[in-house]
Protein backbone atom coordinates (compact mmCIF):
# COMPACT_ATOMS: atom_id res chain seq x y z
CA UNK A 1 -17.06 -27.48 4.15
CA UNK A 2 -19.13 -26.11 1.14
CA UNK A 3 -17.21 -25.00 -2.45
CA UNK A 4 -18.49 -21.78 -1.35
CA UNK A 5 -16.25 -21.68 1.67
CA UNK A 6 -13.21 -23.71 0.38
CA UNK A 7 -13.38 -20.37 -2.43
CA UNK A 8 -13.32 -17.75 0.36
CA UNK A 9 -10.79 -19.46 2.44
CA UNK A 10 -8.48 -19.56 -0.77
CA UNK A 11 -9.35 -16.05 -1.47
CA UNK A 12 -8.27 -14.69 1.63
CA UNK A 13 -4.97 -16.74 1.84
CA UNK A 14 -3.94 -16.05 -1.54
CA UNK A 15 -4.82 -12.46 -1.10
CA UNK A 16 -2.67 -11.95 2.49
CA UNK A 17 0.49 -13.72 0.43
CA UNK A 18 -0.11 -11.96 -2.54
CA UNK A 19 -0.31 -8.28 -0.57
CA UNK A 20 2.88 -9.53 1.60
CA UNK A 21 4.60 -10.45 -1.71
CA UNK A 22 3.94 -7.05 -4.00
CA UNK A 23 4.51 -5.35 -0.83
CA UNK A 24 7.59 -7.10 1.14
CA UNK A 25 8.51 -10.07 -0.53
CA UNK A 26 12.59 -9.74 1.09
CA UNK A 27 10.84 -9.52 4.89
CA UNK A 28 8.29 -12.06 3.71
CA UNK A 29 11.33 -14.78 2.27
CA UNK A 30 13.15 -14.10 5.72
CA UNK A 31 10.41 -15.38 7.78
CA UNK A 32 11.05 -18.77 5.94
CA UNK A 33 15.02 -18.50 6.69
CA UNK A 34 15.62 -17.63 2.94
CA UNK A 35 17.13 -13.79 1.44
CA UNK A 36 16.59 -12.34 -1.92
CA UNK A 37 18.55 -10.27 -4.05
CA UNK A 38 16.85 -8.05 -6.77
CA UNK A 39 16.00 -10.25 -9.32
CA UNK A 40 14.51 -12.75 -6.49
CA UNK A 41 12.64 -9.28 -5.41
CA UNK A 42 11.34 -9.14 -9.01
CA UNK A 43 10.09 -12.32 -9.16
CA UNK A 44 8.81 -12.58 -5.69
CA UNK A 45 6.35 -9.22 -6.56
CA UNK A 46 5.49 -11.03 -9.78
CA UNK A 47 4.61 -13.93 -7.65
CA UNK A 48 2.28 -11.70 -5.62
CA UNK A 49 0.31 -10.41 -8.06
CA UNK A 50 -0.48 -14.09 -9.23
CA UNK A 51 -1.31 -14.61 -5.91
CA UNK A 52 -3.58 -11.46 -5.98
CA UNK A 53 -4.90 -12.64 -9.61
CA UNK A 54 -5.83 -15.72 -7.59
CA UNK A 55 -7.19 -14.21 -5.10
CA UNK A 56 -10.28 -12.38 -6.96
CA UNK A 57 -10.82 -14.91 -9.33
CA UNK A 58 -11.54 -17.55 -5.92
CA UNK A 59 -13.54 -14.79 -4.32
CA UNK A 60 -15.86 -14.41 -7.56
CA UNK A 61 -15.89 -17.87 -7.85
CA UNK A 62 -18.06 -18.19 -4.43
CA UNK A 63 -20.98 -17.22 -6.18
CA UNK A 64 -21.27 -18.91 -9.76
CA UNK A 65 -23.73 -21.42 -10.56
CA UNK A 66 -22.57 -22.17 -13.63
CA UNK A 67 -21.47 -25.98 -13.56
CA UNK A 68 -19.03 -25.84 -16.42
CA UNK A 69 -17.84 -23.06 -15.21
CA UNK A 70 -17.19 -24.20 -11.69
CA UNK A 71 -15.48 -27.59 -12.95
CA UNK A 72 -12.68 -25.70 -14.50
CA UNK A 73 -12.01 -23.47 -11.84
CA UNK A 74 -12.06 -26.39 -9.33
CA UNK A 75 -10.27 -28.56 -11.05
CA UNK A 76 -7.42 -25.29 -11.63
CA UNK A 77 -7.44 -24.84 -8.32
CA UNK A 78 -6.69 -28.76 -7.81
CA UNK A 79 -3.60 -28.79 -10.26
CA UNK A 80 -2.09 -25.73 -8.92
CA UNK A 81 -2.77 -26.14 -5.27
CA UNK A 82 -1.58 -30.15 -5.64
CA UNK A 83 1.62 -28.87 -7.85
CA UNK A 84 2.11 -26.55 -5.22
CA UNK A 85 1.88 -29.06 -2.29
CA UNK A 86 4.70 -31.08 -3.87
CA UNK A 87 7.26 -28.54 -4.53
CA UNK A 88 6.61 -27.39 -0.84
CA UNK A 89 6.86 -30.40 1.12
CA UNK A 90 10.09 -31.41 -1.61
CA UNK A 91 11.54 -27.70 -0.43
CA UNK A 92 10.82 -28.77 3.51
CA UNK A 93 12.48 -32.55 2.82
CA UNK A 94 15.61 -30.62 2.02
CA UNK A 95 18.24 -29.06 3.90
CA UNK A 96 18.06 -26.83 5.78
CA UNK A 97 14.64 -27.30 6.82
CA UNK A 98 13.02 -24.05 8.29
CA UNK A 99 9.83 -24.85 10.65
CA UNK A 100 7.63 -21.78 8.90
CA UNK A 101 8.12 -23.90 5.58
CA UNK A 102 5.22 -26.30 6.88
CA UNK A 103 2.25 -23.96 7.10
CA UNK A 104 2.89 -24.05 3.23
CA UNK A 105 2.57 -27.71 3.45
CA UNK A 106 -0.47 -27.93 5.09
CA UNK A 107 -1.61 -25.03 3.41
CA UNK A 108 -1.22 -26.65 0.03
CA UNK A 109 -2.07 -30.12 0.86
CA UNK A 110 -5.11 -28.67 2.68
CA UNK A 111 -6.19 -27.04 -0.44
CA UNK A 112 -5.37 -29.57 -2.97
CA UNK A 113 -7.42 -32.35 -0.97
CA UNK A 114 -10.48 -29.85 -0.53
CA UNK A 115 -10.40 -29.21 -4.50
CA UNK A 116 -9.88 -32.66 -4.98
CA UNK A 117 -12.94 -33.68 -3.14
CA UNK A 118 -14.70 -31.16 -5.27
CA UNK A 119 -13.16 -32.62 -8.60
CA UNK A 120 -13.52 -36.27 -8.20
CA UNK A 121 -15.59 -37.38 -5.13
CA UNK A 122 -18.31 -34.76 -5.52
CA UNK A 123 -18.54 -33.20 -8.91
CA UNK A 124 -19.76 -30.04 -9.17
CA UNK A 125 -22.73 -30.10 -11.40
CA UNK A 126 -23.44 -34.21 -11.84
């Protein structure tokens, strides 16, 4: 898989959570087993407009050449998709356990090891 790709696969992800979390984040929580009051409603729409914030700056990211540039965004993308892994697959190791919950797993973990190969096996730019 080329950077290129790895950016458009993250764009589209992030952008299909982020539009199910401005738009339905209580449906959206109850696929995973989980309910949310208002405040969790609050912060779940927050969530999706990071998620949407994410979403164009991946897409954009597809298409610079800029080396400098491209390191920090990769190596972002790394922390927050590696971060992201963890708190996922520590939310799956707990009770109760809801089988939805993996697809963030591998969903993170995917992510996190195609930025990582990016970051530290094959720098962008050297």
């Amino acid at each position: 898989m080329t950077l290129r790709n790895l950016f458009i696969v993250n764009a589209v992800l992030a952008f299909v959570f982020g539009v199910a979390f401005v738009l339905v984040p209580t449906q959206l929580v109850s696929l995973y087993g989980g309910t949310l009051g208002d405040e969790g409603t609050y912060i779940g729409r927050l969530m999706g407009a990071a998620f949407l914030g994410w979403s164009v700056l991946t897409w954009f990211a597809r298409n610079v050449t800029d080396s400098e540039a491209l390191r920090a965004i990769v190596l972002a993308n790394f922390v927050g998709n590696a971060i992201g892994f963890i708190l996922a697959l520590r939310g799956q190791l707990a009770p109760p356990v809801y089988p939805l919950g993996w697809s963030n797993v591998v969903i993170y973990l995917l992510l996190a090891l195609g930025y990582g190969y990016f970051q530290f096996l094959r720098p962008t730019g050297s």
